[in-house]
C-alpha atoms as a PDB file:
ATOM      1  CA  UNK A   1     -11.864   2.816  -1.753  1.00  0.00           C
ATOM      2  CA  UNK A   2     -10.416   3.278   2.028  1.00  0.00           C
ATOM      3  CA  UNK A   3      -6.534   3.480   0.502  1.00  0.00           C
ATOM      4  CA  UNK A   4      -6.805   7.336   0.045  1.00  0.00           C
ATOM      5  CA  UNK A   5      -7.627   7.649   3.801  1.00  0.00           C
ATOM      6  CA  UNK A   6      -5.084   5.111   5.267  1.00  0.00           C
ATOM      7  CA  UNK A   7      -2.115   6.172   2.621  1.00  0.00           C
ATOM      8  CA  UNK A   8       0.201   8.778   4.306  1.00  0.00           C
ATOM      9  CA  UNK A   9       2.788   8.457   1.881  1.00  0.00           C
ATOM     10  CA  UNK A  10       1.810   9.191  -0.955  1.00  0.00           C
ATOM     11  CA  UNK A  11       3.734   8.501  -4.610  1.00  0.00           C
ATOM     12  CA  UNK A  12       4.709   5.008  -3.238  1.00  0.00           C
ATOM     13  CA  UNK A  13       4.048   1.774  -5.113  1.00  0.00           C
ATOM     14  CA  UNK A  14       0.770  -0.067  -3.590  1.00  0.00           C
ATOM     15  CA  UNK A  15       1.585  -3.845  -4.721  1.00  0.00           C
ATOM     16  CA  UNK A  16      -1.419  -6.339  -3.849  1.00  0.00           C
ATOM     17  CA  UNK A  17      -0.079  -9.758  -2.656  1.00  0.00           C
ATOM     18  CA  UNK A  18      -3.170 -11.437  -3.548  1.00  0.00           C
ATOM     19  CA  UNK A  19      -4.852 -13.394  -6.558  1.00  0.00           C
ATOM     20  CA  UNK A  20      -4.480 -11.574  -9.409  1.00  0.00           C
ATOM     21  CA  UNK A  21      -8.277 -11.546  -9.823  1.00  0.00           C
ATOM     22  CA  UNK A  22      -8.678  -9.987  -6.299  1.00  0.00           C
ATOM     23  CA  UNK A  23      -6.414  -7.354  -7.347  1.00  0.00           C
ATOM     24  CA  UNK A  24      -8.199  -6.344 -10.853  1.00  0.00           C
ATOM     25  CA  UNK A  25     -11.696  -6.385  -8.480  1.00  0.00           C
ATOM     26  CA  UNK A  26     -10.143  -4.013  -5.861  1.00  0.00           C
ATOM     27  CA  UNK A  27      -8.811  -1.785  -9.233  1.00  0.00           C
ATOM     28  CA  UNK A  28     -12.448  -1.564 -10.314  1.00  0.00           C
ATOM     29  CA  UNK A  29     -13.625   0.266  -7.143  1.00  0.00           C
ATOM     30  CA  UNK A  30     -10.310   2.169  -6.385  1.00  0.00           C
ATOM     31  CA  UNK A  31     -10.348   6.290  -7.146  1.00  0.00           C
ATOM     32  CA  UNK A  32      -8.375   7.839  -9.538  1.00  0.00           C
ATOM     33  CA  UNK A  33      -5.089   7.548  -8.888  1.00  0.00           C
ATOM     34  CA  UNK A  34      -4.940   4.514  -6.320  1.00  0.00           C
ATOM     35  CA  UNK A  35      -4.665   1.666  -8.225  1.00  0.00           C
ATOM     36  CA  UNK A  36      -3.300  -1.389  -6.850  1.00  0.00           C
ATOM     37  CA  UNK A  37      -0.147  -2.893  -8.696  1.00  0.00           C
ATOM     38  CA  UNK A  38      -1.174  -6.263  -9.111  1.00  0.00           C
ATOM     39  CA  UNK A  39       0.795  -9.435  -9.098  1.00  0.00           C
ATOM     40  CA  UNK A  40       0.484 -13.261  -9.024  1.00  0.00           C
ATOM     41  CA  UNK A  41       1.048 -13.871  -4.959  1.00  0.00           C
ATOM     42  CA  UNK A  42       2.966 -13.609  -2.767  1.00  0.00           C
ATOM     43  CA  UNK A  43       4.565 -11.189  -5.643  1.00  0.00           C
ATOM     44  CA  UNK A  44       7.755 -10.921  -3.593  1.00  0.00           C
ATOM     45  CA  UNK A  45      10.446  -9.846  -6.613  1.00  0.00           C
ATOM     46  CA  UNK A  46       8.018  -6.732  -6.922  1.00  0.00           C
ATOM     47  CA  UNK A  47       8.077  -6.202  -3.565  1.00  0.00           C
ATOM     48  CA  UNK A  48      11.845  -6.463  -3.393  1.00  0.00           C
ATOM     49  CA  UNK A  49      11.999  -4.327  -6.486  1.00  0.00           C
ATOM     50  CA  UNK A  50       9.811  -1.315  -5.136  1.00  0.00           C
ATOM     51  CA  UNK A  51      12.071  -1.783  -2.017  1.00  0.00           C
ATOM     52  CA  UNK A  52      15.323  -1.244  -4.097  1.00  0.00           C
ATOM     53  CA  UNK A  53      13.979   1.564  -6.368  1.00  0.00           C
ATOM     54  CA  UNK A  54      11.875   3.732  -4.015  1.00  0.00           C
ATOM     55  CA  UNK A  55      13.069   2.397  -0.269  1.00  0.00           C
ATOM     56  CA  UNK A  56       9.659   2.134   0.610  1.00  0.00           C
ATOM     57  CA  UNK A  57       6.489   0.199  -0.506  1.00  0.00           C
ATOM     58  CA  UNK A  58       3.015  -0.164   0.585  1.00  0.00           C
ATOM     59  CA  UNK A  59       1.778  -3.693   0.599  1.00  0.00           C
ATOM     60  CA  UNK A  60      -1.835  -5.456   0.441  1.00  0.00           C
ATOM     61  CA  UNK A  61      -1.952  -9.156   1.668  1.00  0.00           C
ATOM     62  CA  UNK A  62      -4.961 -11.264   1.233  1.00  0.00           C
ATOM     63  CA  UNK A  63      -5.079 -14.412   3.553  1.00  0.00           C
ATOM     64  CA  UNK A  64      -0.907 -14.029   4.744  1.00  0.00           C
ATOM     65  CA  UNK A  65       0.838 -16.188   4.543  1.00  0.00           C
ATOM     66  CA  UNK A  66      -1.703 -19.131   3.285  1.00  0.00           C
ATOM     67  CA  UNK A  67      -2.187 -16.316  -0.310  1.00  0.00           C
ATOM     68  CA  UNK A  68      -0.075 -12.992   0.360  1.00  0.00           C
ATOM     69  CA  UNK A  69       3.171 -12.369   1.644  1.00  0.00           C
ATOM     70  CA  UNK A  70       4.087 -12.935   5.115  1.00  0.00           C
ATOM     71  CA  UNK A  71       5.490  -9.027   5.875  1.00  0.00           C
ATOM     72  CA  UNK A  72       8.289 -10.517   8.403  1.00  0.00           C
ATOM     73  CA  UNK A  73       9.668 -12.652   6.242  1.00  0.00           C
ATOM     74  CA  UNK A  74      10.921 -10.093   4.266  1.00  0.00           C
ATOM     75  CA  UNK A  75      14.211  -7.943   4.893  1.00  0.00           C
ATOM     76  CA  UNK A  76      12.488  -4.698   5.829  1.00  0.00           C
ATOM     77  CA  UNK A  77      10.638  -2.871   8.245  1.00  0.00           C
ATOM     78  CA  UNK A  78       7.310  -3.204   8.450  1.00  0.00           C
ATOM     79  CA  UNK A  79       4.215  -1.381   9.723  1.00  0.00           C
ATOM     80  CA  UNK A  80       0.645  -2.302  10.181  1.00  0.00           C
ATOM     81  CA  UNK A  81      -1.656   0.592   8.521  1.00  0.00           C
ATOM     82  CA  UNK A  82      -5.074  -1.011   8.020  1.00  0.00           C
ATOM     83  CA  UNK A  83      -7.219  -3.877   8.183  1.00  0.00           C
ATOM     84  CA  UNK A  84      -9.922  -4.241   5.551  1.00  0.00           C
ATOM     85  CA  UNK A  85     -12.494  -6.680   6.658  1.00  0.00           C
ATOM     86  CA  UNK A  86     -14.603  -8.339   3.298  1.00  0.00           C
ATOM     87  CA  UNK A  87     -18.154  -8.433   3.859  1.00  0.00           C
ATOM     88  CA  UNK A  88     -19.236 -11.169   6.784  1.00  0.00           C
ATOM     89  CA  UNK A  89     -15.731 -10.503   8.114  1.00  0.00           C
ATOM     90  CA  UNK A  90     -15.258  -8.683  10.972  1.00  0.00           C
ATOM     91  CA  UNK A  91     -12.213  -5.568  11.285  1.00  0.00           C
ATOM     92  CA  UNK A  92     -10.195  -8.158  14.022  1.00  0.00           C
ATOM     93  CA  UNK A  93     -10.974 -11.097  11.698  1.00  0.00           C
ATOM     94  CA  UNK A  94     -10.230  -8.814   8.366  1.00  0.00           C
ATOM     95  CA  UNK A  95      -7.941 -10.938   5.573  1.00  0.00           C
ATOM     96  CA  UNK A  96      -6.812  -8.279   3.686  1.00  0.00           C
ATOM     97  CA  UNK A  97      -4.556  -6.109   5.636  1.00  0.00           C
ATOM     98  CA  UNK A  98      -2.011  -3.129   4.545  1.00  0.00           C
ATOM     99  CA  UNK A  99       1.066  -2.607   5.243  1.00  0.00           C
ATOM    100  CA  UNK A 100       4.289  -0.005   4.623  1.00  0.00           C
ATOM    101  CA  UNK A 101       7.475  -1.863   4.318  1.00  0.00           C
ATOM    102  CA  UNK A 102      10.788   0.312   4.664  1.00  0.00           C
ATOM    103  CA  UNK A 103      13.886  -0.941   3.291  1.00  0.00           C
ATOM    104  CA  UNK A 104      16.602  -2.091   6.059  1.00  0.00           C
ATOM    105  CA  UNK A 105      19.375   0.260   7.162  1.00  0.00           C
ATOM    106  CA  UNK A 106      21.496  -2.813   7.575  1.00  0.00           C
END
């Protein structure tokens, strides 16, 4: 529910590297127009495709890297956005975090 608040830029892909059940429970909740794109984790060719088409992508880890991606593995830039704590978790111990990868000017 937080994504519309956190998203700056909008129009981009938001993939969730998480369970795919994770991802279809977070689509439940979400508001119009913020659905997640889910894959099967880490979901890194969907990652690498949103990279190529759009030069940017928005990405949702769960657990990195023991479920979702680990963000600086990958050939991009990327910036922390948000932390989103499940319940019992706190925001500095949150496992689901978001973050905006930029494709490499390399």
């Amino acid at each position: 529910r937080a994504l519309p608040d956190v998203v700056v830029r909008t129009g981009l892909t938001v993939i969730a590297s998480m369970r795919p059940d994770s991802c279809y429970q977070a689509n439940f909740y979400a508001h119009d127009g913020w659905m997640l794109t889910c894959t099967d984790a880490p979901g890194i060719e969907a990652i690498e495709a949103a990279l190529a088409e759009d030069g940017a992508v928005y990405v949702l880890t769960d657990h990195a890297p023991l479920i979702g991606v680990d963000v600086a593995t990958l050939d991009a830039k990327a910036t922390h956005i948000a932390d989103f704590p499940r319940p019992g978790e706190t925001v500095e111990g949150a496992s689901v975090e978001l973050w905006l990868l930029e494709k490499s000017n390399e």
